[in-house]
C-alpha atoms as a PDB file:
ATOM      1  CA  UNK A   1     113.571 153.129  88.961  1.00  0.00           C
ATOM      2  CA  UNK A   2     115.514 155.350  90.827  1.00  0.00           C
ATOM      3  CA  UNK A   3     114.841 158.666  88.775  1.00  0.00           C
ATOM      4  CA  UNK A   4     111.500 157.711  89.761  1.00  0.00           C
ATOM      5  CA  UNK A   5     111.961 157.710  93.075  1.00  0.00           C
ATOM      6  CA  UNK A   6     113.624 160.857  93.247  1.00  0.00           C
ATOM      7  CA  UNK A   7     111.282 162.767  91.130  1.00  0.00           C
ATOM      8  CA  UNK A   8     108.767 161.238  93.780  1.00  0.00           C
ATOM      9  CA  UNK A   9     110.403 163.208  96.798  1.00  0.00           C
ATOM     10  CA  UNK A  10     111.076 166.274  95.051  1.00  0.00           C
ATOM     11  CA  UNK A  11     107.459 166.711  94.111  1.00  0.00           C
ATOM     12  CA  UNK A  12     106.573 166.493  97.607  1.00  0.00           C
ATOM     13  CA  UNK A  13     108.615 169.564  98.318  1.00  0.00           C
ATOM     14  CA  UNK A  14     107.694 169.524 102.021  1.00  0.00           C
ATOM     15  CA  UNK A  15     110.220 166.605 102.318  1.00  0.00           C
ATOM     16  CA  UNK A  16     113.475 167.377 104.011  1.00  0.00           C
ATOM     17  CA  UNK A  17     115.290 164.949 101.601  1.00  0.00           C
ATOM     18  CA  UNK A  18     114.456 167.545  98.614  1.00  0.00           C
ATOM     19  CA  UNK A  19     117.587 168.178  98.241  1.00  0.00           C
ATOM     20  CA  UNK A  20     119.557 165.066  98.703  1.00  0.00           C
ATOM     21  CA  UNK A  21     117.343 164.093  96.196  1.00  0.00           C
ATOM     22  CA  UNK A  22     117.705 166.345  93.558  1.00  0.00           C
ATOM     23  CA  UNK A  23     121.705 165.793  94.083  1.00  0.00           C
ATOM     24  CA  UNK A  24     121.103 162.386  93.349  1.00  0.00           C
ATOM     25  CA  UNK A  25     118.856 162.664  90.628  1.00  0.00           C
ATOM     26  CA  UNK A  26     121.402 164.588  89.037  1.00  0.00           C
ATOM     27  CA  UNK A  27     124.019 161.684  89.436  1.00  0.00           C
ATOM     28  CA  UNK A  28     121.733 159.197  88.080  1.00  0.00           C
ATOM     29  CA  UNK A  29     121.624 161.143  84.827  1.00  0.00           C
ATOM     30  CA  UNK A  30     125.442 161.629  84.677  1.00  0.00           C
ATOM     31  CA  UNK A  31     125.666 157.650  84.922  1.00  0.00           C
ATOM     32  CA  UNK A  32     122.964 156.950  82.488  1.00  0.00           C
ATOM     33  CA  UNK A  33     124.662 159.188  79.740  1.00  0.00           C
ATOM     34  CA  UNK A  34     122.242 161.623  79.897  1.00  0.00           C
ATOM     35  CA  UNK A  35     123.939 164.638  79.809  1.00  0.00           C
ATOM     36  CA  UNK A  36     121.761 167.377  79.081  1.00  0.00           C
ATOM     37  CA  UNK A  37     119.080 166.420  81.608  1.00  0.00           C
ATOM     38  CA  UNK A  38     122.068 166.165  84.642  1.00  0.00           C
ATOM     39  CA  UNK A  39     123.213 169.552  83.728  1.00  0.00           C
ATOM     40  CA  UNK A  40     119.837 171.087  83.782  1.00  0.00           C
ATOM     41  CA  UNK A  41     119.729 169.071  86.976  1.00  0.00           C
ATOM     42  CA  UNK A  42     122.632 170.356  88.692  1.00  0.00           C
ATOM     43  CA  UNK A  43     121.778 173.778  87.707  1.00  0.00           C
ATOM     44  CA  UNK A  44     119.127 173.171  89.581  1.00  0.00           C
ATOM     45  CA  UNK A  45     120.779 171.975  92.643  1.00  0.00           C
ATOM     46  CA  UNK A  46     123.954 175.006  91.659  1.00  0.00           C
ATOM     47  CA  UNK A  47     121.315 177.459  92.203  1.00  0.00           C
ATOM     48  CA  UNK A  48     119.572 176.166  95.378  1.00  0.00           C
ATOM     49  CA  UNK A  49     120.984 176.825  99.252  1.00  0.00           C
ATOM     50  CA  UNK A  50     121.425 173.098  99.331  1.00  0.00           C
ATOM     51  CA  UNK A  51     124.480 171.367 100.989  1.00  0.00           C
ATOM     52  CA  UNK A  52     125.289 170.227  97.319  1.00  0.00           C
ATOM     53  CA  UNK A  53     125.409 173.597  95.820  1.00  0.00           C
ATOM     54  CA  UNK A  54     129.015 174.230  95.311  1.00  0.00           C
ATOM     55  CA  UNK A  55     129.465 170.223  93.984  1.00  0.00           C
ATOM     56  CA  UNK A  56     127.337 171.107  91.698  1.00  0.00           C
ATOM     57  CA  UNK A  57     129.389 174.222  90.565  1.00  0.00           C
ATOM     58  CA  UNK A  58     132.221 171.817  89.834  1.00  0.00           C
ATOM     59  CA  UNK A  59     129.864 168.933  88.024  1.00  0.00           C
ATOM     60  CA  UNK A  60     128.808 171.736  85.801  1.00  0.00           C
ATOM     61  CA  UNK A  61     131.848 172.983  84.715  1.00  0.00           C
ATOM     62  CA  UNK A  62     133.458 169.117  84.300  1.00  0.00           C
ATOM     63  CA  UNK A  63     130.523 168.530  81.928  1.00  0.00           C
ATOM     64  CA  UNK A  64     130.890 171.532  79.684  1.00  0.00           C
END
């Protein structure tokens, strides 16, 4: 449900929780096992200005 959710706000990219939810998203896959999809995810969030940026950095190289 959540992944849902989040997908939800990040399609409306006018949303100022855009971010916050693509950092979330990306924690959702990490605790659903899906590994690929929260490392393409993080990349995501790695590349971005976002206040999660760097986090991301350090997700990404914990789940290579």
């Amino acid at each position: 449900k959540a992944e849902g959710s989040f997908k939800k706000v990040i399609v409306d990219d006018n949303s100022y929780f855009v971010d916050h939810a693509q950092w979330y998203l990306g924690l959702c896959y990490i605790q659903t096992g899906e590994t690929q999809k929260a490392k393409d995810q993080m990349s995501i969030v790695r590349k971005s200005n976002s206040i999660y940026s760097k986090k991301a950095g350090k997700i990404l190289r914990a789940l290579k």
